[in-house]
C-alpha atoms as a PDB file:
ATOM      1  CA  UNK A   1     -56.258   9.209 -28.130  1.00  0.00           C
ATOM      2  CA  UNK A   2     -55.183   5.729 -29.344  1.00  0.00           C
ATOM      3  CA  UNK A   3     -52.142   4.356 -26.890  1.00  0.00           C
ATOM      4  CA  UNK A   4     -49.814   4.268 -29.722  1.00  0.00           C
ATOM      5  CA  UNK A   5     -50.593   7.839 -30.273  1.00  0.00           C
ATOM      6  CA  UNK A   6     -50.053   8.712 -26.599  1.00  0.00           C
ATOM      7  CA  UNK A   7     -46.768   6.517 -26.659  1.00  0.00           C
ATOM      8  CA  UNK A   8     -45.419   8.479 -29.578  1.00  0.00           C
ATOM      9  CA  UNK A   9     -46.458  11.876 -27.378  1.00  0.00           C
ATOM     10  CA  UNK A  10     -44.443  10.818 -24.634  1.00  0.00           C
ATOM     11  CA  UNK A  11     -41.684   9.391 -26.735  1.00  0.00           C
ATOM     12  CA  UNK A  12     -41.586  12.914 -28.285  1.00  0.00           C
ATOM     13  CA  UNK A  13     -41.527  15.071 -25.249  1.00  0.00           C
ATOM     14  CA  UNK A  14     -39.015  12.369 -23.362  1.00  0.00           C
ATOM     15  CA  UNK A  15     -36.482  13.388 -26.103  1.00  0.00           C
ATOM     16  CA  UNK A  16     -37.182  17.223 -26.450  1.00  0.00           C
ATOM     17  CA  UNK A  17     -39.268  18.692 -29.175  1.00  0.00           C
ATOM     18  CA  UNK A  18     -36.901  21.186 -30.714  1.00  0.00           C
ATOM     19  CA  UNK A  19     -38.532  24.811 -30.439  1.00  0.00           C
ATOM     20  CA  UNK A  20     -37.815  28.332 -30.174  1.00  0.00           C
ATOM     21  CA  UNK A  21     -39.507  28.187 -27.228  1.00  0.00           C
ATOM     22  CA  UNK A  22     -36.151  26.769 -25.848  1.00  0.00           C
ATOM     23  CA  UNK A  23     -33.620  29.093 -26.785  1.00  0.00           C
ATOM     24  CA  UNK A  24     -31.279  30.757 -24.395  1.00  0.00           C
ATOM     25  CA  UNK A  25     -32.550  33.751 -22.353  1.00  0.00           C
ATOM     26  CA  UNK A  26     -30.895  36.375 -20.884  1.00  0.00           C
ATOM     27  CA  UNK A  27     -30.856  37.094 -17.316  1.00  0.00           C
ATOM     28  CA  UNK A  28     -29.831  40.117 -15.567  1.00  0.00           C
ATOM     29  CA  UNK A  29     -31.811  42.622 -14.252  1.00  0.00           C
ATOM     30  CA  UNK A  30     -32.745  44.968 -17.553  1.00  0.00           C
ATOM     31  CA  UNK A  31     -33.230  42.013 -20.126  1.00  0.00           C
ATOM     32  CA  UNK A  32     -35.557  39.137 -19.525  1.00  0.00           C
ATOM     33  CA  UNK A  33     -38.889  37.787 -20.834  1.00  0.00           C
ATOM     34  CA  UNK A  34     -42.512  38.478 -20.824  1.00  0.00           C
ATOM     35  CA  UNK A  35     -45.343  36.378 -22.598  1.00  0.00           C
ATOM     36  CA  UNK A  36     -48.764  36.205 -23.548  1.00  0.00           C
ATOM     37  CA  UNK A  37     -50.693  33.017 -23.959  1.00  0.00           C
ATOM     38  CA  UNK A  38     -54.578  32.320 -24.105  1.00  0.00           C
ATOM     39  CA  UNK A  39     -54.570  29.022 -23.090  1.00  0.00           C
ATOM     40  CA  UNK A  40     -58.238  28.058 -24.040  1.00  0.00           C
ATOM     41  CA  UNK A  41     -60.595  27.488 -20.785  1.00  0.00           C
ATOM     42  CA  UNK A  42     -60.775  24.220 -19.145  1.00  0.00           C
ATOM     43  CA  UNK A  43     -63.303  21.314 -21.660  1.00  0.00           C
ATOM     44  CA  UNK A  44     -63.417  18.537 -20.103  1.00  0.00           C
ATOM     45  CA  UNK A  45     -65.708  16.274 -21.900  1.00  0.00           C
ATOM     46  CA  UNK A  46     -64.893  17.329 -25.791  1.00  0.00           C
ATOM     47  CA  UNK A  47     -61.975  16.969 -28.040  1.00  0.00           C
ATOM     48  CA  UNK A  48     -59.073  18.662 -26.839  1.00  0.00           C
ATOM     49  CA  UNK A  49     -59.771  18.614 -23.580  1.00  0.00           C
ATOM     50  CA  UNK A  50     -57.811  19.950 -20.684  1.00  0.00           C
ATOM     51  CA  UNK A  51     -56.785  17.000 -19.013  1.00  0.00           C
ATOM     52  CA  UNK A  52     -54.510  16.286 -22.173  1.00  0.00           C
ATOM     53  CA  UNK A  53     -53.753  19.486 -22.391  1.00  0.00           C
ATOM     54  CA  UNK A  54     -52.509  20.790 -19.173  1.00  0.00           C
ATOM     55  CA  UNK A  55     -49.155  19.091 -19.237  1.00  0.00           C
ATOM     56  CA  UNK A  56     -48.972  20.986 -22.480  1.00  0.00           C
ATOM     57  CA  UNK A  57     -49.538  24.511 -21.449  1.00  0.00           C
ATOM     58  CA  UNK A  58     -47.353  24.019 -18.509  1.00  0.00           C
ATOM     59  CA  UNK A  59     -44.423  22.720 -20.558  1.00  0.00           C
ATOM     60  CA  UNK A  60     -44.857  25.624 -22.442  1.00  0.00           C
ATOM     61  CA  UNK A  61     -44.608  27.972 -19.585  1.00  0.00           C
ATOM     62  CA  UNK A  62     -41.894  26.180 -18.064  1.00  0.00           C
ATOM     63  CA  UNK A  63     -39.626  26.008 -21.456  1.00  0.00           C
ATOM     64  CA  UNK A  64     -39.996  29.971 -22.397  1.00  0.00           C
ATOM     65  CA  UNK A  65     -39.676  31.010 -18.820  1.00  0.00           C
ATOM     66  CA  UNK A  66     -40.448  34.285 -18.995  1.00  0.00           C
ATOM     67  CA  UNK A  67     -40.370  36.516 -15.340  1.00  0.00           C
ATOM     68  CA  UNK A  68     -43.540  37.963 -16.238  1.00  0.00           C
ATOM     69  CA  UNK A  69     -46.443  36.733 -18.248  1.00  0.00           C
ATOM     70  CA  UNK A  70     -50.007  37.169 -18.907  1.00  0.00           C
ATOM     71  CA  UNK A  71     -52.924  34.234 -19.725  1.00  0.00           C
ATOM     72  CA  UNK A  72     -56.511  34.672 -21.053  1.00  0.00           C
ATOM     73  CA  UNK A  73     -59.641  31.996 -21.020  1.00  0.00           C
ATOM     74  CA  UNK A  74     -57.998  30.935 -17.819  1.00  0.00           C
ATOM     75  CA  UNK A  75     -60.887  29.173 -15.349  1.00  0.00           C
ATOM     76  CA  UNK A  76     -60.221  28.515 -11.634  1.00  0.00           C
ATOM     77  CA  UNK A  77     -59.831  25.079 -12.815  1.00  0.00           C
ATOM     78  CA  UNK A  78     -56.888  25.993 -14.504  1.00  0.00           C
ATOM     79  CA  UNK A  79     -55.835  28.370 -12.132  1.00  0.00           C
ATOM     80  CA  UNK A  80     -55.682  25.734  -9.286  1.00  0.00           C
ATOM     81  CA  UNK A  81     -53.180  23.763 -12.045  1.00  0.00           C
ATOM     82  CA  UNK A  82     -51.241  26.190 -12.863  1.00  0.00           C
ATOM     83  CA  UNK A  83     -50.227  27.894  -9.397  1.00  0.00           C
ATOM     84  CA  UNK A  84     -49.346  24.332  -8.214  1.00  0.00           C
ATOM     85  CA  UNK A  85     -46.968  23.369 -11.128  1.00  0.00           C
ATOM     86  CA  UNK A  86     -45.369  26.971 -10.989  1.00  0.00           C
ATOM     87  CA  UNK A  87     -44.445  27.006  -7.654  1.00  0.00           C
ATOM     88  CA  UNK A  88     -41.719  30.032  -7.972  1.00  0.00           C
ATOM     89  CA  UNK A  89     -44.442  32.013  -9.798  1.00  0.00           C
ATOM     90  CA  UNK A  90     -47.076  34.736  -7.978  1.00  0.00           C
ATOM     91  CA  UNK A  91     -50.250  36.410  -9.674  1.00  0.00           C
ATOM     92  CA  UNK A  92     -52.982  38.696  -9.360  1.00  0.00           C
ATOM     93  CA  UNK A  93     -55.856  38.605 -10.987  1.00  0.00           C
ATOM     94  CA  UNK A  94     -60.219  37.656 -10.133  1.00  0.00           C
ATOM     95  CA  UNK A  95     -62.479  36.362 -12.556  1.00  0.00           C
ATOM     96  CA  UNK A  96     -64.551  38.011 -14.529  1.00  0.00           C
ATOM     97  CA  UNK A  97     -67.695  37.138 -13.228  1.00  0.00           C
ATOM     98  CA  UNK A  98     -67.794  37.911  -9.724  1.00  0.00           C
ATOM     99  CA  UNK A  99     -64.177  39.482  -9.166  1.00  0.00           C
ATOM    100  CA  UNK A 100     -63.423  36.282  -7.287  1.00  0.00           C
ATOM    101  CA  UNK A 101     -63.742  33.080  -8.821  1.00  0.00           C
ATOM    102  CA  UNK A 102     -66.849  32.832 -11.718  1.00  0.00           C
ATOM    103  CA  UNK A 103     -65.550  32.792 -15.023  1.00  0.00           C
ATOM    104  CA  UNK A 104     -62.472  33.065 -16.567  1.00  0.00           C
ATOM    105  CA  UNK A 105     -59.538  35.213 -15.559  1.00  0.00           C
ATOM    106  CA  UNK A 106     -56.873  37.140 -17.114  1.00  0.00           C
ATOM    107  CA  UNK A 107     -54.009  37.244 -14.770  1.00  0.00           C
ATOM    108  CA  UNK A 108     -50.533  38.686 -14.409  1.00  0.00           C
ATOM    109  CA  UNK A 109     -47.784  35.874 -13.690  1.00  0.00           C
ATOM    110  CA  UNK A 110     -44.458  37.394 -11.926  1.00  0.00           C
ATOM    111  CA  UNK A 111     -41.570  35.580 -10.424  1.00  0.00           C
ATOM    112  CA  UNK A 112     -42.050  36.237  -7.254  1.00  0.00           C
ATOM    113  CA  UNK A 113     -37.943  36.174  -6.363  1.00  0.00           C
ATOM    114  CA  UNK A 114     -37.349  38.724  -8.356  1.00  0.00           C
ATOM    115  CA  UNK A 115     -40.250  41.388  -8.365  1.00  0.00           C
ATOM    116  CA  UNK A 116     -42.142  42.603  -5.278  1.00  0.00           C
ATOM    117  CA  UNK A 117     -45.135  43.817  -5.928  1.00  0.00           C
ATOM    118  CA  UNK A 118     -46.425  47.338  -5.034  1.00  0.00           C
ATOM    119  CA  UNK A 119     -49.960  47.652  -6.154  1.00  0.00           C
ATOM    120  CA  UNK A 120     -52.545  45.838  -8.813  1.00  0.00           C
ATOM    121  CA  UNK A 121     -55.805  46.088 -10.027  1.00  0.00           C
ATOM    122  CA  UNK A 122     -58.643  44.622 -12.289  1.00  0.00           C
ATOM    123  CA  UNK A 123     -61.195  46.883 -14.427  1.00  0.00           C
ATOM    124  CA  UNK A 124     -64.289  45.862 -16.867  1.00  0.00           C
ATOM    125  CA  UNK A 125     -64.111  46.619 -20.364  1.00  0.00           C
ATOM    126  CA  UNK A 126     -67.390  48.745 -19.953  1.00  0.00           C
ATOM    127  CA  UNK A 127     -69.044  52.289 -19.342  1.00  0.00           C
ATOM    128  CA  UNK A 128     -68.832  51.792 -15.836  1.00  0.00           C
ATOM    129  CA  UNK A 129     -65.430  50.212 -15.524  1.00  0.00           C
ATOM    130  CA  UNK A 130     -65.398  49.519 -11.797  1.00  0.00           C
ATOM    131  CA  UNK A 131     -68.490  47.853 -11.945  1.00  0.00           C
ATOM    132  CA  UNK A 132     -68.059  43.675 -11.443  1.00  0.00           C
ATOM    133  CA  UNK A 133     -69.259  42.251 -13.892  1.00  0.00           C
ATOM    134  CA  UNK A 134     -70.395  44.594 -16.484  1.00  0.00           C
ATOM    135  CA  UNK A 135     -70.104  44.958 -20.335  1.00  0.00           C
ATOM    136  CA  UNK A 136     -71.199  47.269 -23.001  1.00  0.00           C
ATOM    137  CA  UNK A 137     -71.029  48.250 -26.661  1.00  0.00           C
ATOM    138  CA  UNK A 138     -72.457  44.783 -27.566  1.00  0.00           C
ATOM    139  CA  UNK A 139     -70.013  42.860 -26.439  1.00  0.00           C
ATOM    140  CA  UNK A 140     -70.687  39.414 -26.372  1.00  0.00           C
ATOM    141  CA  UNK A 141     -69.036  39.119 -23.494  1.00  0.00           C
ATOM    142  CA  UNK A 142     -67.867  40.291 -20.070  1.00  0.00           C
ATOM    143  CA  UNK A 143     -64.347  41.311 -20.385  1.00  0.00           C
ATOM    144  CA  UNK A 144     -61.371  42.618 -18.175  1.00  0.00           C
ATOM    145  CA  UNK A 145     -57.731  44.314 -18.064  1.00  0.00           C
ATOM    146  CA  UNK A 146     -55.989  42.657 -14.827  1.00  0.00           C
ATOM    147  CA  UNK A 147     -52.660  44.899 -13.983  1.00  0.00           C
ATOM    148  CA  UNK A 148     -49.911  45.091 -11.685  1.00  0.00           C
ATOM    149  CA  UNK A 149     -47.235  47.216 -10.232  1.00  0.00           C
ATOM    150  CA  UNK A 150     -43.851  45.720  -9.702  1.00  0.00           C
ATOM    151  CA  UNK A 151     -40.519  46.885  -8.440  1.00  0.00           C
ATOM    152  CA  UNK A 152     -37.562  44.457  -9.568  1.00  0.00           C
ATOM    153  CA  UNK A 153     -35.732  43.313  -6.043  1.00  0.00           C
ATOM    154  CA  UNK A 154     -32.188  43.652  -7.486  1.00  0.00           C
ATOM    155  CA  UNK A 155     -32.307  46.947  -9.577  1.00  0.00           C
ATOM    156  CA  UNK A 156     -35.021  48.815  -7.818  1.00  0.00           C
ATOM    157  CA  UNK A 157     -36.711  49.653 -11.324  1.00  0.00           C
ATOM    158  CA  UNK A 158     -40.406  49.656 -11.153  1.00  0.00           C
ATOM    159  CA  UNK A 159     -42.616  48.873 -14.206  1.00  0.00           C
ATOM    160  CA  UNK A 160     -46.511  48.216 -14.804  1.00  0.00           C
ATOM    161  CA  UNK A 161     -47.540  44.932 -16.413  1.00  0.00           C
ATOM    162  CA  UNK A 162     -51.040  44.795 -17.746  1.00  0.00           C
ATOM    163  CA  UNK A 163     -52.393  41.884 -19.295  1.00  0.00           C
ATOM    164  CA  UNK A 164     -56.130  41.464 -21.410  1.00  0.00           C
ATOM    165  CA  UNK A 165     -58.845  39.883 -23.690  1.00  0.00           C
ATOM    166  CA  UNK A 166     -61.130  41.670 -25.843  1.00  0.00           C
ATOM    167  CA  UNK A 167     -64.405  40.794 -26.901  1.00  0.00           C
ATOM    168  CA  UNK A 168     -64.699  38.295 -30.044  1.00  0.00           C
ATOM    169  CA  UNK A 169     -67.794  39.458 -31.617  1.00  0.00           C
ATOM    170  CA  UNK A 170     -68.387  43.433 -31.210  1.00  0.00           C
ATOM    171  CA  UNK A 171     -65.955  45.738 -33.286  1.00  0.00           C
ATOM    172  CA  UNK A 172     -67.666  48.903 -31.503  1.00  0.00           C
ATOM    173  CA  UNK A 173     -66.304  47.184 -28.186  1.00  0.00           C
ATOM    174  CA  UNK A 174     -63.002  46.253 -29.299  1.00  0.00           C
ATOM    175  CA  UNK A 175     -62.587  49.930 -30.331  1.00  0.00           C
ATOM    176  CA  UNK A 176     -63.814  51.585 -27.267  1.00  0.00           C
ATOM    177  CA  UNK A 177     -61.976  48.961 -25.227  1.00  0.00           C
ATOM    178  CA  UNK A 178     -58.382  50.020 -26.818  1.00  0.00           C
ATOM    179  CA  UNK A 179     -59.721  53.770 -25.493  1.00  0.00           C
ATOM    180  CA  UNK A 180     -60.096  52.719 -22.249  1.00  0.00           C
ATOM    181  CA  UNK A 181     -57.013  51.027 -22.288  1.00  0.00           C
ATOM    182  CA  UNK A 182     -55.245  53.872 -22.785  1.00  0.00           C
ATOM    183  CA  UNK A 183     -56.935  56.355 -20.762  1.00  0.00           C
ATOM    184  CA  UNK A 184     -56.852  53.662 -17.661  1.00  0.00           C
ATOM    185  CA  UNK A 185     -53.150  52.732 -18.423  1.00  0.00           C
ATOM    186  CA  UNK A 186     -52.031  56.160 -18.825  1.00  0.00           C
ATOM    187  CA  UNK A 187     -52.806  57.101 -15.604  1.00  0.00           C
ATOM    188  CA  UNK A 188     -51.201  53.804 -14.074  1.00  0.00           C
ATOM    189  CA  UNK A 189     -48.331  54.491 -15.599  1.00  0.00           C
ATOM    190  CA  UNK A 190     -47.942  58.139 -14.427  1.00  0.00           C
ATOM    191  CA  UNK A 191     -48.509  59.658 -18.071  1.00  0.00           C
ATOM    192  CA  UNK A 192     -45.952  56.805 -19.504  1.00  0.00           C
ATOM    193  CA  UNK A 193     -43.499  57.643 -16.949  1.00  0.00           C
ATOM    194  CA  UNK A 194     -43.267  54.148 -15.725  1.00  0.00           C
ATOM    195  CA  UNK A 195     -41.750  51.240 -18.441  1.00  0.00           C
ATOM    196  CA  UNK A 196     -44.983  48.753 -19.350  1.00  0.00           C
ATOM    197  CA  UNK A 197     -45.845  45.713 -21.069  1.00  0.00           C
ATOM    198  CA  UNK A 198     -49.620  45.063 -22.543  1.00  0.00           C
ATOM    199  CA  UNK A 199     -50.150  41.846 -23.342  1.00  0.00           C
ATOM    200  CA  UNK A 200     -53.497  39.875 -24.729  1.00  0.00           C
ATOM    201  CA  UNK A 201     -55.938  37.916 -26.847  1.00  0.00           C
ATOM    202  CA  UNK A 202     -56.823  41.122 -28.844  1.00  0.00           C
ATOM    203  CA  UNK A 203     -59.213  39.032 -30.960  1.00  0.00           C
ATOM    204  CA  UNK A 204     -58.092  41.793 -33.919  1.00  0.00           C
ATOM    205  CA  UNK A 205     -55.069  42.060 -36.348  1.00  0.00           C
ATOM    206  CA  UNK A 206     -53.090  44.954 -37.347  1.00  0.00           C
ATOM    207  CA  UNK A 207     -55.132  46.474 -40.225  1.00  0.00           C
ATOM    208  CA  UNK A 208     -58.332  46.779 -37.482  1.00  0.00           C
ATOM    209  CA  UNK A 209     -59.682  49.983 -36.245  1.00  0.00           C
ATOM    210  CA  UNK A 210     -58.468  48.949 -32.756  1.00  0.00           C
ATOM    211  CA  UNK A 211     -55.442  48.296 -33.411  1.00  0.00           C
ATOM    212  CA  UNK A 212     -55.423  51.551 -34.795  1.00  0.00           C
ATOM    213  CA  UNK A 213     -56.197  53.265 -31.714  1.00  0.00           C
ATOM    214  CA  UNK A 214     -54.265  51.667 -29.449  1.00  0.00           C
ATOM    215  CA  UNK A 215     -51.305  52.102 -32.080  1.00  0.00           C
ATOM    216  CA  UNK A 216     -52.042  55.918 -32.662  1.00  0.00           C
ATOM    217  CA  UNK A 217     -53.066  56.961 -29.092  1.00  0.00           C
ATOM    218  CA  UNK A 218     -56.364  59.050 -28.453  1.00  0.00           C
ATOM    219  CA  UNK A 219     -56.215  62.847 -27.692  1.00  0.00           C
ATOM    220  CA  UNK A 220     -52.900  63.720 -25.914  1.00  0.00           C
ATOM    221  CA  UNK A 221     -52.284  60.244 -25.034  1.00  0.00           C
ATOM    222  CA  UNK A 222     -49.299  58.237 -27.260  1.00  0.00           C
ATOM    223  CA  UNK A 223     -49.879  54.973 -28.584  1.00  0.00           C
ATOM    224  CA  UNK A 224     -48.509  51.691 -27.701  1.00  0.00           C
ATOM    225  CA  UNK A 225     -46.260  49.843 -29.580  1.00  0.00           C
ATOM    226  CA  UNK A 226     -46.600  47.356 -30.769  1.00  0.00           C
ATOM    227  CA  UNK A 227     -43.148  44.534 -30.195  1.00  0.00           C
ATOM    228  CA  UNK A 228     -43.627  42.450 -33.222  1.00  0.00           C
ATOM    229  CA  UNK A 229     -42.399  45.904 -35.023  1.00  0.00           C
ATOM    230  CA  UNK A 230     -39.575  46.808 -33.351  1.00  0.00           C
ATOM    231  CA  UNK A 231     -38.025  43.046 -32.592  1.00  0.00           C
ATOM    232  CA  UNK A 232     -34.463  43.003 -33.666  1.00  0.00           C
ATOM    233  CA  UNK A 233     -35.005  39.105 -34.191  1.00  0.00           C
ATOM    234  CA  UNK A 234     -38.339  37.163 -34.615  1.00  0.00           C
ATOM    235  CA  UNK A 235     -39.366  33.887 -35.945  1.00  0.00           C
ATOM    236  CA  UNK A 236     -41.075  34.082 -39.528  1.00  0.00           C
ATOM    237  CA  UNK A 237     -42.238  30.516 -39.852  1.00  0.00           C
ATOM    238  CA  UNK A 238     -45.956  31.479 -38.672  1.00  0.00           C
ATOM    239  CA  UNK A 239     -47.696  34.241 -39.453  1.00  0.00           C
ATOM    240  CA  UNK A 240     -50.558  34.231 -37.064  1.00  0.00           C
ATOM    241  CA  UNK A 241     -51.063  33.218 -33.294  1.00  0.00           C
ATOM    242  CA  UNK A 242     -54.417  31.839 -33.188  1.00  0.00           C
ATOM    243  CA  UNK A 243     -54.123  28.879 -34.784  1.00  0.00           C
ATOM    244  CA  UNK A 244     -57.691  26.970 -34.208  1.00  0.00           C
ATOM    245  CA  UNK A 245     -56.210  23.755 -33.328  1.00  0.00           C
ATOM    246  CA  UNK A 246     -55.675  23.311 -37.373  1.00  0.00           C
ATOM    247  CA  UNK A 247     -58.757  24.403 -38.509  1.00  0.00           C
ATOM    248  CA  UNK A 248     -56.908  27.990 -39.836  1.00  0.00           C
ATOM    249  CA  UNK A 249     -54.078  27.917 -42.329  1.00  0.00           C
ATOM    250  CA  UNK A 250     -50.529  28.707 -41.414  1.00  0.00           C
ATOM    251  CA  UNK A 251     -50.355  32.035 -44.222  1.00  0.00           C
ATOM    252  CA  UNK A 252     -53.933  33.882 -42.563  1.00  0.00           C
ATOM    253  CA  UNK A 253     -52.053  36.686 -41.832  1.00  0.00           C
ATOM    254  CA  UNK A 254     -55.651  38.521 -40.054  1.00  0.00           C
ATOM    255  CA  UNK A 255     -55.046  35.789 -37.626  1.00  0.00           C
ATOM    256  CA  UNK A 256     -52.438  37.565 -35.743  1.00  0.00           C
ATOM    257  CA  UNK A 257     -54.506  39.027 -32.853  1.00  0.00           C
ATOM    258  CA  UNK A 258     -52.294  38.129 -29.531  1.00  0.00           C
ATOM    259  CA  UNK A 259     -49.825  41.121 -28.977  1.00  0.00           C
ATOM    260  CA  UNK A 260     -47.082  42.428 -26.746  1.00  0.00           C
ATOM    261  CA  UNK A 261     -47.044  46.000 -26.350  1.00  0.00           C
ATOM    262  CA  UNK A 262     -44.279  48.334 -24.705  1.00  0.00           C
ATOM    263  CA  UNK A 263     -43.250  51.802 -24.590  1.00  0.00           C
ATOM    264  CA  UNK A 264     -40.083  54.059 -25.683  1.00  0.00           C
ATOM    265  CA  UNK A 265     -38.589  52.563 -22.417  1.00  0.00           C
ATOM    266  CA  UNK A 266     -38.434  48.863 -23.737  1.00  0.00           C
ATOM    267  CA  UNK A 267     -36.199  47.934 -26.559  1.00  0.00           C
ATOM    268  CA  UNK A 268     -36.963  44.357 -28.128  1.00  0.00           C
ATOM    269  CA  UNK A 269     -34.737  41.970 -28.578  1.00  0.00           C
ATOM    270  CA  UNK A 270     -36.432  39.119 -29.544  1.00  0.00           C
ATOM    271  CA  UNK A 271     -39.665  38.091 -30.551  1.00  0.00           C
ATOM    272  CA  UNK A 272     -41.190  34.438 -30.463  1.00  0.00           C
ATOM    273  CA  UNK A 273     -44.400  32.307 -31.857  1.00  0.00           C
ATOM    274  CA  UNK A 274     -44.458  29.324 -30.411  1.00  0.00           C
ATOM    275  CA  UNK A 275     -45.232  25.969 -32.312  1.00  0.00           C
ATOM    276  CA  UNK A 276     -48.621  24.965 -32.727  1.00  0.00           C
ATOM    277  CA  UNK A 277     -48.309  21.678 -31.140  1.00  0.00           C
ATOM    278  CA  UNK A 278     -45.849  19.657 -28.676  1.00  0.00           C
ATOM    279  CA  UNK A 279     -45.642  16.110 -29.241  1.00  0.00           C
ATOM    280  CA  UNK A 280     -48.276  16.008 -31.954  1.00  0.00           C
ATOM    281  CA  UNK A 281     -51.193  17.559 -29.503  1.00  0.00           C
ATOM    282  CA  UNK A 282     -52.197  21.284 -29.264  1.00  0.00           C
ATOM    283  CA  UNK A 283     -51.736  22.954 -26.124  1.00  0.00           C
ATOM    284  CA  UNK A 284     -54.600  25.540 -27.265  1.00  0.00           C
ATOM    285  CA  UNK A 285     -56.230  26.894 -30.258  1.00  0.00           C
ATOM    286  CA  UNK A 286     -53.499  29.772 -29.614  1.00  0.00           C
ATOM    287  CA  UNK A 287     -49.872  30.411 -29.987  1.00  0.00           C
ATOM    288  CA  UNK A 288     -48.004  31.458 -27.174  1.00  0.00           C
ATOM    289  CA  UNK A 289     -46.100  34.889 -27.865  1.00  0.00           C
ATOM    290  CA  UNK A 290     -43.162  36.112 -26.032  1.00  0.00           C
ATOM    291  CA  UNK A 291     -40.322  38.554 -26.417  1.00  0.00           C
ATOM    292  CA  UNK A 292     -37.494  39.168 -24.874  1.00  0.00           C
ATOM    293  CA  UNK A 293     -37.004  43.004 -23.960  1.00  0.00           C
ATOM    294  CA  UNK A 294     -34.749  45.208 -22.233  1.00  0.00           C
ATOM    295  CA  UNK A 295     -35.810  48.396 -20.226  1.00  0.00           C
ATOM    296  CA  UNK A 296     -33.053  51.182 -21.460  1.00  0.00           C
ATOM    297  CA  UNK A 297     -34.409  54.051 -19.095  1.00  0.00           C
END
């Protein structure tokens, strides 16, 4: 980065970068935000790196302010950056490698003032999901759904937040995945009892066979749906979410792969794709999502 082009950057975010990102939230105890972001794991060394991007992603975080939210591709790197700049923010979540720290995470983010948290888990995207570090179907690689039970302080509602990133390369695992999704999350849930949020990188869009299945349910078990359907408002101005730092054009509809699911419980009032960039600089080769819902049971 030239210093006039970093000048300009901070010039830019000094004033405010107008964004939906920014618009007014509610806040009471039944409306509020939730958000999915893959926030591209930590390069240090090539273009795009995430020393200029941090500020970025945090400024991102900071401006939807969402109570709960969910991140994929995070590293510990970026772990250890983001729980310091988001002080009023706890999560749960282990990497994928090890369950503690090797690879990349995909945790739940909850503001910690106004949900208490009752139980969470993390499970592999495999045959044998309670196995660390396992995979199957082909998948390229290993994969995980981090969830968490949380009981709002002030209304006494309880919900189930579940947050995840599916494989980039195998269909077969993608499909078998959105199975297990359900099956796993049904049960959490208490057979859909409970109101829930799914949020994640699905690396698929809407006209995929996993989609599909996750849309349609398996057996006796609903489907999710899916927020960007049911949003009584939602920005129009980009039609996809991963965004490939410019390298994919703004109309690539099969680009839309990061979703927000909810249940019959959660009405939507608003959905949001953030901006590509902030001050002229990508905070990742995704677009963070968010919607602002409203549990009616």
């Amino acid at each position: 980065m030239t210093r006039r082009s970093f000048l300009a950057r901070l010039a830019a975010l000094a004033v405010g970068i107008p964004s939906l990102c920014a618009a007014a939230r509610a806040d009471d105890d039944d409306t509020f935000r939730v958000m999915s972001f893959n926030i591209r794991f930590a390069h240090t060394t090539r273009q795009n790196r995430w020393s200029v991007r941090r500020p970025l992603v945090i400024d991102t975080i900071k401006e939807a302010d969402p109570l709960l939210f969910g991140l994929q591709e995070a590293t510990a790197l970026q772990m250890n950056a983001l729980t310091a700049a988001l002080p009023e923010y706890d999560f749960v979540g282990v990497a994928r490698g090890d369950a503690k720290r090797k690879g990349e995470f995909c945790p739940v983010f909850y503001k910690k003032e106004r949900f208490e948290l009752l139980d969470w888990g993390t499970f592999w995207l495999s045959e044998t999901p309670e196995v660390v570090g396992s995979r199957s179907w082909n998948a390229a690689c290993i994969r995980i759904v981090t969830w968490a039970k949380l009981r709002c302080k002030k209304s006494g509602k309880t919900l189930v937040f579940a947050n995840t990133h599916f494989d980039h390369v195998s269909g077969e695992a993608r499909q078998n995945s959105a199975r297990l999704v359900l099956r796993r999350m049904y049960k959490i849930t208490e057979g859909w009892s409970l109101p829930f949020f799914i949020t994640g990188d699905f690396n698929c869009n809407s006209a995929s066979k996993a989609y599909g299945i996750l849309t349609s349910g398996i057996g006796d078990i609903p489907g999710l749906i899916d927020s960007a359907k049911i949003a009584k408002e939602k920005t129009v101005d980009l039609k996809r979410t991963f965004n490939g730092m410019g390298r994919i054009p703004a109309d690539r509809k099969k680009s839309y792969i990061d979703f927000i699911f909810v249940d019959g419980k959660v009405e939507v009032e608003k959905l949001v794709i953030c901006p590509d960039k902030r001050g002229g600089e990508y905070p990742s080769d995704h677009n963070a999502v968010w919607a602002e819902v409203k549990i009616i049971e």
